[in-house]
Protein backbone atom coordinates (compact mmCIF):
# COMPACT_ATOMS: atom_id res chain seq x y z
CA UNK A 1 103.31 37.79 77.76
CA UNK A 2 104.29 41.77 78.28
CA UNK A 3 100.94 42.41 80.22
CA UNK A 4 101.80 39.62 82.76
CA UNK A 5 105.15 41.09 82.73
CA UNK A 6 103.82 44.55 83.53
CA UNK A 7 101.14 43.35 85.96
CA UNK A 8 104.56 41.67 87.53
CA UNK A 9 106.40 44.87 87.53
CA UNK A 10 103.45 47.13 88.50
CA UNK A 11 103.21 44.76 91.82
CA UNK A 12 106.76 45.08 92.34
CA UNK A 13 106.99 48.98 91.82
CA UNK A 14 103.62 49.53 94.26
CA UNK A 15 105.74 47.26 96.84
CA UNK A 16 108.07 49.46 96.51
CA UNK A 17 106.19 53.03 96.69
CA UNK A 18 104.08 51.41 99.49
CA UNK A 19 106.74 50.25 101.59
CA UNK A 20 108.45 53.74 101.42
CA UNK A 21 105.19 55.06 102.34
CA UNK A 22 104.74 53.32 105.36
CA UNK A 23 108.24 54.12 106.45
CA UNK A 24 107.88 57.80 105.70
CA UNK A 25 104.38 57.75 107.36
CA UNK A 26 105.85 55.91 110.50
CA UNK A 27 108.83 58.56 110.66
CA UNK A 28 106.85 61.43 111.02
CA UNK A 29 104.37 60.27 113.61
CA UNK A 30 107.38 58.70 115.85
CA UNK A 31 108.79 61.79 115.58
CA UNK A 32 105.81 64.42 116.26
CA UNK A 33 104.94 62.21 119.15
CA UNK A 34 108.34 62.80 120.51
CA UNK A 35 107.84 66.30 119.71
CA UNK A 36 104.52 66.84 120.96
CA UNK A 37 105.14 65.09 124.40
CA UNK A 38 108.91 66.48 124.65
CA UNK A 39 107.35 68.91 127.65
CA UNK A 40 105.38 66.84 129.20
CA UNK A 41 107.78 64.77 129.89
CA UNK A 42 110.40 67.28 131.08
CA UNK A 43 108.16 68.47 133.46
CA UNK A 44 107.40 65.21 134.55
CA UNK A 45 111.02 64.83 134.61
CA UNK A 46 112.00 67.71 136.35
CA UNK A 47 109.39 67.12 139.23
CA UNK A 48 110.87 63.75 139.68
CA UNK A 49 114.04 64.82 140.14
CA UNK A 50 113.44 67.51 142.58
CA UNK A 51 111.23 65.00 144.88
CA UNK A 52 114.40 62.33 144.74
CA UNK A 53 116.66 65.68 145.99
CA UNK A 54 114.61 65.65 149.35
CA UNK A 55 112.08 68.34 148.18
CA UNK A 56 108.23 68.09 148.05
CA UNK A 57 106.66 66.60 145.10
CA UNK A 58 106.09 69.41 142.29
CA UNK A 59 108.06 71.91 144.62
CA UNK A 60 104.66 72.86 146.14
CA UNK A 61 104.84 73.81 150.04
CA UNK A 62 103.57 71.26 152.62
CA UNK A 63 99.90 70.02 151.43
CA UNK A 64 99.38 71.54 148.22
CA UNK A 65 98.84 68.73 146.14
CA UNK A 66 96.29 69.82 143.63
CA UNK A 67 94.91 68.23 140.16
CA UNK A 68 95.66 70.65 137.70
CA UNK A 69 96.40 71.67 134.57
CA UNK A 70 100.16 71.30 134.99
CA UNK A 71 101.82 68.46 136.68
CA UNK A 72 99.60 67.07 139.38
CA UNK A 73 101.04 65.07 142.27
CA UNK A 74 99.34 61.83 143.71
CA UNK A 75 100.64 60.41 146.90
CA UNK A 76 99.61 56.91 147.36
CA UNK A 77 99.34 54.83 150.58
CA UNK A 78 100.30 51.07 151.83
CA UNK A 79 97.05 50.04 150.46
CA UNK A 80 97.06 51.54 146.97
CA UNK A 81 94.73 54.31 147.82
CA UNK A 82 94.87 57.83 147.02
CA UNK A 83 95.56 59.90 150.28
CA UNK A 84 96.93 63.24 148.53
CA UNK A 85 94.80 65.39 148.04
CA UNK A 86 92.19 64.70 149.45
CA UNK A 87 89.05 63.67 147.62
CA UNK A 88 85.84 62.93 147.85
CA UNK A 89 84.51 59.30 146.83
CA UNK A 90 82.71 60.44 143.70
CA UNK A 91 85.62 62.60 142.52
CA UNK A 92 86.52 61.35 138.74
CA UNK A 93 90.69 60.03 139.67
CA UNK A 94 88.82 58.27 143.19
CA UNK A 95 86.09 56.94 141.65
CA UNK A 96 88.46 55.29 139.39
CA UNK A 97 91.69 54.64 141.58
CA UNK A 98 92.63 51.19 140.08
CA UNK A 99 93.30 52.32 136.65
CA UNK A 100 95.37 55.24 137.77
CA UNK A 101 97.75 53.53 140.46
CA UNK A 102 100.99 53.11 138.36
CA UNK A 103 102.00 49.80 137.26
CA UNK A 104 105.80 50.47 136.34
CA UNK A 105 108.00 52.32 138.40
CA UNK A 106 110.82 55.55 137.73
CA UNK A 107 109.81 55.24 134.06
CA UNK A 108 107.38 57.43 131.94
CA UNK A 109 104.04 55.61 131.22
CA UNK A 110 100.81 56.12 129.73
CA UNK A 111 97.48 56.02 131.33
CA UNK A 112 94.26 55.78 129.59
CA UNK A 113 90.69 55.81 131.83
CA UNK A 114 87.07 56.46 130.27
CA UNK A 115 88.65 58.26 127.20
CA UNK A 116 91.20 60.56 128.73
CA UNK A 117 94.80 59.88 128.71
CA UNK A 118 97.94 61.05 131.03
CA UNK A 119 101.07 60.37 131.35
CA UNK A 120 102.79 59.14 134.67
CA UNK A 121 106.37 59.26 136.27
CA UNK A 122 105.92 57.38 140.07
CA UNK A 123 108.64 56.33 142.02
CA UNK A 124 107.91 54.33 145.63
CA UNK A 125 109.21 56.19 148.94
CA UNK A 126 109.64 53.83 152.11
CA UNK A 127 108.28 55.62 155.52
CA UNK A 128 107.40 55.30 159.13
CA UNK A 129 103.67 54.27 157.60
CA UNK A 130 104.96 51.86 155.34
CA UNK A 131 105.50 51.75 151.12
CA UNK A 132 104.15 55.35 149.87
CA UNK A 133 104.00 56.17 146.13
CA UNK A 134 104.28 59.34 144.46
CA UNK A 135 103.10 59.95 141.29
CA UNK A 136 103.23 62.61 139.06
CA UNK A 137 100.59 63.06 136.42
CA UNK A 138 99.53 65.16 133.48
CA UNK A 139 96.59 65.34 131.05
CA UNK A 140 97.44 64.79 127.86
CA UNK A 141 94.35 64.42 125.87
CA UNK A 142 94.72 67.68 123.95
CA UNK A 143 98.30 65.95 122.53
CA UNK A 144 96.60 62.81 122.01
CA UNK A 145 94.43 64.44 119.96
CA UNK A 146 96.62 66.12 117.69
CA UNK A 147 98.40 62.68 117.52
CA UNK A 148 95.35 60.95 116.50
CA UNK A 149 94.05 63.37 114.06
CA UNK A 150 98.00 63.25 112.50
CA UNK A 151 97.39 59.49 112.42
CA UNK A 152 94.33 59.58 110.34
CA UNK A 153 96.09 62.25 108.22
CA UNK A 154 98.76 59.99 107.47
CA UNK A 155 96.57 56.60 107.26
CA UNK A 156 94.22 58.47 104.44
CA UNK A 157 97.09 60.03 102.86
CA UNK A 158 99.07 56.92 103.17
CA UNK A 159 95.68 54.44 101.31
CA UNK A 160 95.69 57.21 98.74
CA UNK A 161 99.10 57.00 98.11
CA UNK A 162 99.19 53.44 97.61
CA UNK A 163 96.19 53.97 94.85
CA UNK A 164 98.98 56.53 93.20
CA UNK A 165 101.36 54.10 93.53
CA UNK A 166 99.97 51.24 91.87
CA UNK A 167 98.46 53.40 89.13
CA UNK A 168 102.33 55.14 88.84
CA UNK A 169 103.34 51.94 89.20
CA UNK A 170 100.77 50.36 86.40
CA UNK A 171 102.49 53.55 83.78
CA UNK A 172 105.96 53.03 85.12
CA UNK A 173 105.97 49.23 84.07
CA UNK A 174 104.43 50.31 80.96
CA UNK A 175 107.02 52.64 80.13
CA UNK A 176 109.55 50.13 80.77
CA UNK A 177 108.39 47.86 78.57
CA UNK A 178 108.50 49.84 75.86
CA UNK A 179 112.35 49.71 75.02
CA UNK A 180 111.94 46.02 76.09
CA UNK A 181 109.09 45.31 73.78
CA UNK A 182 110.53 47.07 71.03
CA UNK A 183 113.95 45.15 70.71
CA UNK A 184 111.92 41.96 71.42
CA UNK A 185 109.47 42.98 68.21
CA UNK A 186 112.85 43.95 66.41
CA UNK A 187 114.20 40.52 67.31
CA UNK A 188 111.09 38.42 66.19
CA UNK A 189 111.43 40.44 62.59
CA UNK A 190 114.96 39.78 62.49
CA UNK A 191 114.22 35.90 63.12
CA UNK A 192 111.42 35.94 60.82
CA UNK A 193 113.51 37.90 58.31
CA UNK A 194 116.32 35.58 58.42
CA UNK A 195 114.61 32.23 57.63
CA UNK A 196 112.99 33.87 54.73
CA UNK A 197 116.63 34.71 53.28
CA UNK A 198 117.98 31.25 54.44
CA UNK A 199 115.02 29.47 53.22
CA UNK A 200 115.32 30.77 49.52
CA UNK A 201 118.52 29.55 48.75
CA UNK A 202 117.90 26.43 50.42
CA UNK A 203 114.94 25.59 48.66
CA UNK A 204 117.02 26.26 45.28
CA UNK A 205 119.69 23.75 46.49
CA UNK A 206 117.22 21.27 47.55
CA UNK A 207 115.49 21.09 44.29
CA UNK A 208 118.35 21.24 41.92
CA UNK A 209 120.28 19.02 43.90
CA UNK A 210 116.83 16.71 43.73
CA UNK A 211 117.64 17.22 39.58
CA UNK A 212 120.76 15.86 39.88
CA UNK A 213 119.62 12.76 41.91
CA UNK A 214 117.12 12.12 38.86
CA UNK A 215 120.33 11.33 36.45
CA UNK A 216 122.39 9.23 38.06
CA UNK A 217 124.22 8.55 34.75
CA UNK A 218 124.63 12.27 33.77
CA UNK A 219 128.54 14.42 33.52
CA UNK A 220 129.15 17.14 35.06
CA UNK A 221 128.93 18.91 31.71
CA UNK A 222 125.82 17.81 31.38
CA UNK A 223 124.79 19.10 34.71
CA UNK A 224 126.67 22.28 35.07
CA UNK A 225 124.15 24.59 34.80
CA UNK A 226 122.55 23.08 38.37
CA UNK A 227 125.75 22.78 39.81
CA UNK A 228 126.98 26.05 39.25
CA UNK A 229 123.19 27.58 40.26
CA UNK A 230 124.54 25.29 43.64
CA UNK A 231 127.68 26.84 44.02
CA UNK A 232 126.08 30.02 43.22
CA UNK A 233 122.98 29.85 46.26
CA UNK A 234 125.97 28.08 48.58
CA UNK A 235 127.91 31.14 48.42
CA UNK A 236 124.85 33.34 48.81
CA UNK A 237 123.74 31.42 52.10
CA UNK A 238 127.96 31.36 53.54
CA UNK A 239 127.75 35.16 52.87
CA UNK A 240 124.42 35.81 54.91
CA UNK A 241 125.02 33.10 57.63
CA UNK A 242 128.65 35.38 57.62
CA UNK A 243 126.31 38.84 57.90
CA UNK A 244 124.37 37.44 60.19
CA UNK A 245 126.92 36.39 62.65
CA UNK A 246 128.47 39.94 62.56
CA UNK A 247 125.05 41.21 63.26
CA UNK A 248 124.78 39.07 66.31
CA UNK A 249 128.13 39.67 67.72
CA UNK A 250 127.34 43.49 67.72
CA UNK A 251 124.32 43.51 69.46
CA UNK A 252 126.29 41.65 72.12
CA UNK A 253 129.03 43.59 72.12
CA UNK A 254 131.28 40.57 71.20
CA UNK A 255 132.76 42.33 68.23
CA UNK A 256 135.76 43.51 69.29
CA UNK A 257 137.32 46.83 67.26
CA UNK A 258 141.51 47.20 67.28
CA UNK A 259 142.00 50.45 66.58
CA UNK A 260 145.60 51.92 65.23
CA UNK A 261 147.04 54.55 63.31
CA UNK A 262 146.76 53.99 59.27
CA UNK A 263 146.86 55.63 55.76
CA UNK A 264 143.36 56.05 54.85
CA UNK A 265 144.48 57.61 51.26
CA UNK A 266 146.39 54.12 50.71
CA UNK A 267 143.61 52.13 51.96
CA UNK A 268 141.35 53.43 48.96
CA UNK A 269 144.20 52.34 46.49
CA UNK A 270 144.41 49.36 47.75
CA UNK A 271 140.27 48.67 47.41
CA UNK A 272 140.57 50.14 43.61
CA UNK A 273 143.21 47.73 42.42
CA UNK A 274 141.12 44.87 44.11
CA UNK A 275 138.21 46.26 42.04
CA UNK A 276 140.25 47.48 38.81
CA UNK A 277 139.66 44.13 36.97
CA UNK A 278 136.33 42.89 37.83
CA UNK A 279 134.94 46.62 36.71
CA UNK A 280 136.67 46.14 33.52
CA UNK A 281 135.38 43.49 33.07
CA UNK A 282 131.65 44.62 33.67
CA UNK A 283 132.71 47.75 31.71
CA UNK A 284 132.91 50.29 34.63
CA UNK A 285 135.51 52.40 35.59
CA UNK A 286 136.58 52.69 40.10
CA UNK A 287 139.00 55.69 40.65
CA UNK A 288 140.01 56.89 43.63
CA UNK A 289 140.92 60.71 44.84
CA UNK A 290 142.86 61.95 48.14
CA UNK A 291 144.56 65.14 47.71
CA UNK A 292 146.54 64.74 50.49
CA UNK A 293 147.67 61.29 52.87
CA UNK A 294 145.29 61.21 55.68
CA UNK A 295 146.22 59.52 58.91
CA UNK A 296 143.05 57.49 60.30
CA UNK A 297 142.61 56.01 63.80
CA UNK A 298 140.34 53.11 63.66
CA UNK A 299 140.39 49.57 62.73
CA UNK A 300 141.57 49.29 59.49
CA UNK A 301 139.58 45.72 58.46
CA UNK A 302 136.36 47.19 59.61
CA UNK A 303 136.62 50.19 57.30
CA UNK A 304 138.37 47.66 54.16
CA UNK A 305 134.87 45.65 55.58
CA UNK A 306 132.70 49.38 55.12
CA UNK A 307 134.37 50.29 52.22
CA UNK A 308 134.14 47.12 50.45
CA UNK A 309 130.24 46.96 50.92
CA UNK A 310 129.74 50.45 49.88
CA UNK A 311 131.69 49.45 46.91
CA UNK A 312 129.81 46.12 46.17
CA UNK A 313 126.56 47.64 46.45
CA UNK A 314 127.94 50.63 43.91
CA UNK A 315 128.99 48.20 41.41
CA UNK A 316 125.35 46.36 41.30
CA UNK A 317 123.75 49.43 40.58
CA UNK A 318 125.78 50.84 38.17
CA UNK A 319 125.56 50.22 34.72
CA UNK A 320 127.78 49.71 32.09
CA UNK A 321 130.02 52.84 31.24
CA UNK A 322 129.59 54.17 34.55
CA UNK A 323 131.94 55.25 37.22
CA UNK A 324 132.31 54.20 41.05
CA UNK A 325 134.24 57.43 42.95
CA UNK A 326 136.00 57.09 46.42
CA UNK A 327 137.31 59.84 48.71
CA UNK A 328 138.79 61.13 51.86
CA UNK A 329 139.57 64.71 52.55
CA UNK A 330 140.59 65.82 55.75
CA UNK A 331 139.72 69.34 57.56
CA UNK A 332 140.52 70.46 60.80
CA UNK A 333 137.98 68.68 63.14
CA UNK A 334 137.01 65.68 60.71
CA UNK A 335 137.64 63.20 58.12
CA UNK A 336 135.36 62.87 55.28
CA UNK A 337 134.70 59.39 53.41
CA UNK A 338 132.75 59.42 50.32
CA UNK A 339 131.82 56.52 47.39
CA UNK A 340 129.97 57.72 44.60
CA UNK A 341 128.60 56.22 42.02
CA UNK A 342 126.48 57.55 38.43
CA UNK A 343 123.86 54.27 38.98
CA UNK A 344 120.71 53.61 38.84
CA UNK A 345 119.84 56.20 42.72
CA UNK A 346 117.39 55.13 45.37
CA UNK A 347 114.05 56.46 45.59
CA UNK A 348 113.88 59.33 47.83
CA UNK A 349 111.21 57.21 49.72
CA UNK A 350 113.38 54.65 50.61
CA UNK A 351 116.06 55.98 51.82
CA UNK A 352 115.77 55.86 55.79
CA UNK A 353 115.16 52.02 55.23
CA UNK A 354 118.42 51.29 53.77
CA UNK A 355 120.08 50.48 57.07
CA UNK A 356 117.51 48.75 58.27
CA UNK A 357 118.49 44.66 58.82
CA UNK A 358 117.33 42.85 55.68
CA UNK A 359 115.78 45.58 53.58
CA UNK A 360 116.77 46.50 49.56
CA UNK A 361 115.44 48.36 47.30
CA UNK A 362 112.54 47.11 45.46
CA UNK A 363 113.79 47.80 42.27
CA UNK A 364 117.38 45.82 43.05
CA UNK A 365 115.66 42.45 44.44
CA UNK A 366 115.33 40.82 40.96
CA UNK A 367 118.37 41.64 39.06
CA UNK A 368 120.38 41.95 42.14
CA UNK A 369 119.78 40.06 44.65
CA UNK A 370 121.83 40.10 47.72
CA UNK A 371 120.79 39.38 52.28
CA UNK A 372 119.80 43.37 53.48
CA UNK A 373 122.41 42.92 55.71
CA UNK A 374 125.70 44.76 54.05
CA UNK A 375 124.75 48.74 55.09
CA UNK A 376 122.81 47.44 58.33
CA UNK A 377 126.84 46.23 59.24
CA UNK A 378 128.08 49.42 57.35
CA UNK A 379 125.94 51.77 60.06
CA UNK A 380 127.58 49.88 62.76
CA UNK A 381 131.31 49.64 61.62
CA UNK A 382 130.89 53.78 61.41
CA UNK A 383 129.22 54.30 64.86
CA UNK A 384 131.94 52.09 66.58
CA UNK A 385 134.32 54.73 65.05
CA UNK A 386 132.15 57.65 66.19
CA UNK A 387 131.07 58.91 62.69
CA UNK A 388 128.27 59.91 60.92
CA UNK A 389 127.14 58.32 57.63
CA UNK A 390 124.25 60.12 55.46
CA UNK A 391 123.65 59.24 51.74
CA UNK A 392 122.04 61.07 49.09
CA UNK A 393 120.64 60.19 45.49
CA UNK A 394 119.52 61.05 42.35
CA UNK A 395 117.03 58.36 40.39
CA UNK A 396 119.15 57.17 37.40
CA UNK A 397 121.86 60.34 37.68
CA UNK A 398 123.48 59.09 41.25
CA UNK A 399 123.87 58.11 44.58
CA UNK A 400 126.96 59.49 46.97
CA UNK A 401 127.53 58.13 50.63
CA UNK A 402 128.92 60.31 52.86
CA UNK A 403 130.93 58.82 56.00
CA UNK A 404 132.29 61.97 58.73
CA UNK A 405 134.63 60.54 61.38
CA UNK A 406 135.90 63.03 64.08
CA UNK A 407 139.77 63.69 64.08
CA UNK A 408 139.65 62.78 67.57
CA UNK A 409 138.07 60.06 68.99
CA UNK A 410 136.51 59.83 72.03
CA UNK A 411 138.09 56.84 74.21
CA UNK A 412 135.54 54.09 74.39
């Protein structure tokens, strides 16, 4: 699919390049040729005009009408033969008089006979002797020259330049395509990702609820154990459908983030006493430690949302008897966020995955067992805010994250 893509683009692009080419190419040969035959044709001008102000063609006395290198005058009788100068019959302009007898009038034109080219300005004088013409010529074959060696120049340069465009062209539309390749790759995982997690607890609510279909007769006592292992893979699926819908939204942009003033300090309390009982009950201790209230400017349910999955994933991975920390401290260009926990660490290894959509920790998928998808949504909650999240850890002593939001946000 991507190399008929880039074939596509690589057309386009040499379109493109060629196009300009030709237009560039045409551009400077329109315009030498008006350089190159700018005096020519003022002195064919100039001649013109002196003849139409009652003096003699080229300003040359009374019968001087030679072919030279300048501006050569041609007087032309009734009968369209040449009868100034005078010339004999195997002289080159008598010899061929057809092709030089003008065929527009008080208007440049150009005259090409056996290989040699002029240019012409004639205008048509009425006399005792009937319709005379007067024509003033000029060789021109050393500017034709230079024209047509410019031409060649230019078509060479311009077929070679078409090659480097389509080749350009060719690693342009591969460069392109990376970025676009990339996110599509990134999108197939995340597909293929996804109906792994949905299809596990699926498949556990399929067969179980197959077990219940097998005893009709049975109580709900009787059955508990597969209804609560129900309830249990029902919540698990409504949470990742949930994290995967967030996920969605903020590659689209469709998340929006209300920002306002708030107490940080009092935000941490507030997550504590939410998590006070349910660590008693597991036998852990949550404290919480601001020195000092700290006013934040953000969106106060996206960091409850980033500090609640912080603390969710501290409380799976600490045991009994340990201790969950959170933090802010304030300095004078940033607010620091920390949660800390004395659990089980990460492998050193493994930490630049951690963000990544749908990854956990090998050692966490059995006992705890949870989408990939919380610090993926983490990551994104603290770049909307501008921050910086980093996390260290130390196998079975402790792992600390580390969230550094700028006092002053930039206005998005």
């Amino acid at each position: 699919m991507f190399q008929k893509t880039r074939l596509q683009l690589t057309l386009l692009n040499s379109i493109v390049f060629i196009v300009l080419i030709a237009i560039l190419s045409r551009t400077i040969y329109f315009y030498t040729e008006d350089q190159i035959y700018k005096d020519v044709n003022d002195s064919l001008i100039k001649d013109y005009r002196s003849f139409n102000n009652g003096g003699m063609p080229g300003g040359r006395p009374q019968g001087e009408f030679l072919l030279g290198p300048g501006p050569s005058v041609i007087v032309w009788g009734p009968d369209e033969t040449i009868i100034e100068p005078r010339l004999s019959v195997d002289h080159f302009f008598k010899v061929n008089e057809q092709q030089f007898f003008p065929e527009t009038f008080d208007e440049i034109e150009e005259i090409s006979v056996n290989g040699y080219t002029y240019r012409a300005l004639s205008t048509q004088v009425d006399t005792e002797y009937g319709e005379m013409t007067v024509q003033f010529i000029r060789n021109v074959d050393t500017e034709k020259e230079m024209l047509d060696r410019l031409l060649l120049i230019l078509f060479v340069g311009g077929g070679i330049g078409s090659l480097v465009a389509v080749g350009a062209g060719y690693l342009l539309a591969g460069r392109a395509l990376i970025p676009i390749k990339k996110s599509w790759d990134q999108q197939q995982q995340f597909v293929s990702d996804a109906s792994h997690e949905i299809r596990t607890p699926l498949a556990v609510i399929q067969s179980r609820a197959d077990l219940l279909f097998q005893s009709p007769n049975a109580t709900i006592e009787e059955k508990a154990v597969d209804i609560s292992i129900i309830s249990k893979e029902v919540r698990r699926l409504n949470k990742l459908v949930n994290g995967l819908l967030t996920l969605t939204r903020t590659d689209s942009n469709q998340m929006e983030v209300k920002k306002s003033n708030f107490f940080l300090d009092d935000l941490l309390i507030d997550i504590v006493e939410q998590y006070t009982d349910i660590a008693s009950f597991q036998e852990k201790s949550i404290i919480s430690h601001a020195p000092e209230q700290v006013v934040f400017h953000g969106d106060k349910e996206r960091i409850h949302q980033l500090l609640v999955i912080l603390v969710d994933n501290a409380m799976k991975f600490t045991e009994e008897g340990g201790e969950i920390t959170l933090s802010c401290i304030k300095n004078a260009s940033s607010i620091i966020l920390t949660v800390e926990d004395n659990g089980k660490g990460i492998p050193q290894e493994e930490l630049p995955l951690i963000f990544n959509r749908f990854y956990q920790v090998e050692q966490s998928r059995s006992a705890n067992e949870g989408s990939g998808l919380g610090l993926s949504i983490a990551k994104w909650i603290v770049n909307t805010h501008q921050g910086n999240i980093k996390v260290t850890s130390e196998q079975n002593e402790r792992t600390r994250f580390e969230i550094t939001f700028p006092r002053n946000q930039r206005k998005n």
